[in-house]
PDB file of N, CA and C in Angstrom:
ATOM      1  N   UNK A   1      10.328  30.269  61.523  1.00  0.00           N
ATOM      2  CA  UNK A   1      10.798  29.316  62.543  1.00  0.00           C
ATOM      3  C   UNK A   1      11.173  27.996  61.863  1.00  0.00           C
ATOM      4  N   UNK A   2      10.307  27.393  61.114  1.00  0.00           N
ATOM      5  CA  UNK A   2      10.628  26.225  60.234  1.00  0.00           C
ATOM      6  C   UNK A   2      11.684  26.165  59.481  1.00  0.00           C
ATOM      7  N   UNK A   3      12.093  27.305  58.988  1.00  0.00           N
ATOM      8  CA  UNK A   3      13.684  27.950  58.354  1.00  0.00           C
ATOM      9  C   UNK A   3      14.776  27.368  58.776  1.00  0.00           C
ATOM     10  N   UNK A   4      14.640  28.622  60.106  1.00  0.00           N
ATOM     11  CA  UNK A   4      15.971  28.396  61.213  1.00  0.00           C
ATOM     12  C   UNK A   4      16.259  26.970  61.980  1.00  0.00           C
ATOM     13  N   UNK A   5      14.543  25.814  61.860  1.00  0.00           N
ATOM     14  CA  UNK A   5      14.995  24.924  62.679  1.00  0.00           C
ATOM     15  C   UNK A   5      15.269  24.109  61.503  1.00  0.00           C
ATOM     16  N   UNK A   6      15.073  24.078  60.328  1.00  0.00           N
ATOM     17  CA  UNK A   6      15.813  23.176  59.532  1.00  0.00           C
ATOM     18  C   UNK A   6      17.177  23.420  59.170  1.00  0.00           C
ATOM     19  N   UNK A   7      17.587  24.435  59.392  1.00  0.00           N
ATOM     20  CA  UNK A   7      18.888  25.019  59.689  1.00  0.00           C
ATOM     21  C   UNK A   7      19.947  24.091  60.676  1.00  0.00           C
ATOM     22  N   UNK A   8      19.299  24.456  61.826  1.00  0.00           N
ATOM     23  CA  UNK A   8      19.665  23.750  62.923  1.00  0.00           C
ATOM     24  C   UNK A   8      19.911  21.958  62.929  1.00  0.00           C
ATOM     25  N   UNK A   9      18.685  21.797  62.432  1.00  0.00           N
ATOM     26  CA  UNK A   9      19.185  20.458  62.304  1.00  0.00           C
ATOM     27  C   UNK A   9      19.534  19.784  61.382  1.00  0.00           C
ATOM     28  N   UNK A  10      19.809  20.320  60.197  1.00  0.00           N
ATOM     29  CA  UNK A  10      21.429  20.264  59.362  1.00  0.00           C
ATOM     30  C   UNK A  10      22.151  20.076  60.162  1.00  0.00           C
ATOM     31  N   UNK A  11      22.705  21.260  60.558  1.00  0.00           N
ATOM     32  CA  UNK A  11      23.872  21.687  61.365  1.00  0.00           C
ATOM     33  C   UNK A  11      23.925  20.254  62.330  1.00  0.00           C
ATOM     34  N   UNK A  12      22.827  20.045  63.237  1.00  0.00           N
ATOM     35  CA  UNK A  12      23.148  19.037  64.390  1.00  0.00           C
ATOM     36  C   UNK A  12      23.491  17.728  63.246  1.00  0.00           C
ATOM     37  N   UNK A  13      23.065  17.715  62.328  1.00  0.00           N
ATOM     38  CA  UNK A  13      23.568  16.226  61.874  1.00  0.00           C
ATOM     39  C   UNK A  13      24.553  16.194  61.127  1.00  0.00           C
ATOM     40  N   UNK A  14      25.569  17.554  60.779  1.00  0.00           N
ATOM     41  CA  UNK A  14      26.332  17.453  59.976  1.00  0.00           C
ATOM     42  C   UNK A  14      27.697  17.689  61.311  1.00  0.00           C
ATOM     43  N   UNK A  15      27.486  18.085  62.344  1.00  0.00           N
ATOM     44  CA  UNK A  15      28.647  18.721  63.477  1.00  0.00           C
ATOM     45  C   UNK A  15      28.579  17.868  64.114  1.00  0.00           C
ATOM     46  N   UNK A  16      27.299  17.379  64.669  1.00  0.00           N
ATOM     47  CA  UNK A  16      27.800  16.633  65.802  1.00  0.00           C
ATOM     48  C   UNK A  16      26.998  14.971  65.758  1.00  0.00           C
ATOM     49  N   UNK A  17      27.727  13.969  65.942  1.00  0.00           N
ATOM     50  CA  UNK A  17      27.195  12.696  65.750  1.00  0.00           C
ATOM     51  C   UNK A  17      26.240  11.744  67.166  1.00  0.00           C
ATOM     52  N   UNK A  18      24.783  12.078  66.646  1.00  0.00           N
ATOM     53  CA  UNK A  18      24.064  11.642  67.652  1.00  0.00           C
ATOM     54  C   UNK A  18      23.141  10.633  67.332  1.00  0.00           C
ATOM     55  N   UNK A  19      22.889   9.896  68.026  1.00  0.00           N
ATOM     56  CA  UNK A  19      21.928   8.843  68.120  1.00  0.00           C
ATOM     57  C   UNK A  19      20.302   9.753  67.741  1.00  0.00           C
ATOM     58  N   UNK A  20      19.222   8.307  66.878  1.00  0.00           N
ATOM     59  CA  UNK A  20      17.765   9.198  66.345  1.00  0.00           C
ATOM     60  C   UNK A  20      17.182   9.598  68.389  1.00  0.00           C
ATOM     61  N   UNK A  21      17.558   9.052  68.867  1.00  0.00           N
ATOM     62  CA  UNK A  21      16.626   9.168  70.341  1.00  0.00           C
ATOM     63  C   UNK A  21      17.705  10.319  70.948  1.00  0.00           C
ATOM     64  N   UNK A  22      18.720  10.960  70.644  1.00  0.00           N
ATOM     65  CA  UNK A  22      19.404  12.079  71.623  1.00  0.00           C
ATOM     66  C   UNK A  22      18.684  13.246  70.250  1.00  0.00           C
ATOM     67  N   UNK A  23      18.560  12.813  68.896  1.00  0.00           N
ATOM     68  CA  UNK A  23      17.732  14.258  68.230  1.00  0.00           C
ATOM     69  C   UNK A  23      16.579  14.449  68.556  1.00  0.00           C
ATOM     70  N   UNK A  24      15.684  13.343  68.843  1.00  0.00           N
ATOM     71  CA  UNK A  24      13.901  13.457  68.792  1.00  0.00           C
ATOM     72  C   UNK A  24      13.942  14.420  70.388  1.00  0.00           C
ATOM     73  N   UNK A  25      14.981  14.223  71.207  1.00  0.00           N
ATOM     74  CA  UNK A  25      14.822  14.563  72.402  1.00  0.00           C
ATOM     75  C   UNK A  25      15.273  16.147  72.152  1.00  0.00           C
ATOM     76  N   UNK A  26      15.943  16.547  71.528  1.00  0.00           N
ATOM     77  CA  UNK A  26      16.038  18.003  70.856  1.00  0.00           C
ATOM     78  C   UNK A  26      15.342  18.445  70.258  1.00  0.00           C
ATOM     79  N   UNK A  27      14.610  17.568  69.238  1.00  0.00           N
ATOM     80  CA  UNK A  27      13.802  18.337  68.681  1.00  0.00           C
ATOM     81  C   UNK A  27      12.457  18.688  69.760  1.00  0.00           C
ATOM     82  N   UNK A  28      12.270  17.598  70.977  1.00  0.00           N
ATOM     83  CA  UNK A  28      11.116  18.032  71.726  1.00  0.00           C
ATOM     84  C   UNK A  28      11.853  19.049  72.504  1.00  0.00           C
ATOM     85  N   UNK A  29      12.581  19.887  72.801  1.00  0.00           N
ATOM     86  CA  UNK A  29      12.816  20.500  73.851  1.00  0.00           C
ATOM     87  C   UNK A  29      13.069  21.528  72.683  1.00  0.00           C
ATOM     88  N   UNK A  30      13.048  21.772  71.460  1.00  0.00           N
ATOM     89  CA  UNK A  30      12.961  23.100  70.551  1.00  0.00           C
ATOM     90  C   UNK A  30      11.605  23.269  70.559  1.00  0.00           C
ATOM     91  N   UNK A  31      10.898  22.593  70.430  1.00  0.00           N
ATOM     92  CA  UNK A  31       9.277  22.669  70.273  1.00  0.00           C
ATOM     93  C   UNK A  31       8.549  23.102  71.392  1.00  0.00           C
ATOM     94  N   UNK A  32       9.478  23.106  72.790  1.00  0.00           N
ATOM     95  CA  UNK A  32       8.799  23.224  73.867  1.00  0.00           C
ATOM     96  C   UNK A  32       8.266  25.187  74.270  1.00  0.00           C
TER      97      UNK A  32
END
């Protein structure tokens, strides 16, 4: 799981340009 979500959030910071408070809010709703 730690894999795929560091995967992921590569990906979210390399595709798409977001504010640290629209990721922390992704990362709580992956964790959920």
């Amino acid at each position: 799981i730690e894999k795929s979500y560091g995967s992921m959030n590569a990906y979210l910071e390399q595709e798409i340009e977001l504010t640290e408070d629209d990721i922390i809010q992704l990362k709580e709703l992956l964790l959920e």
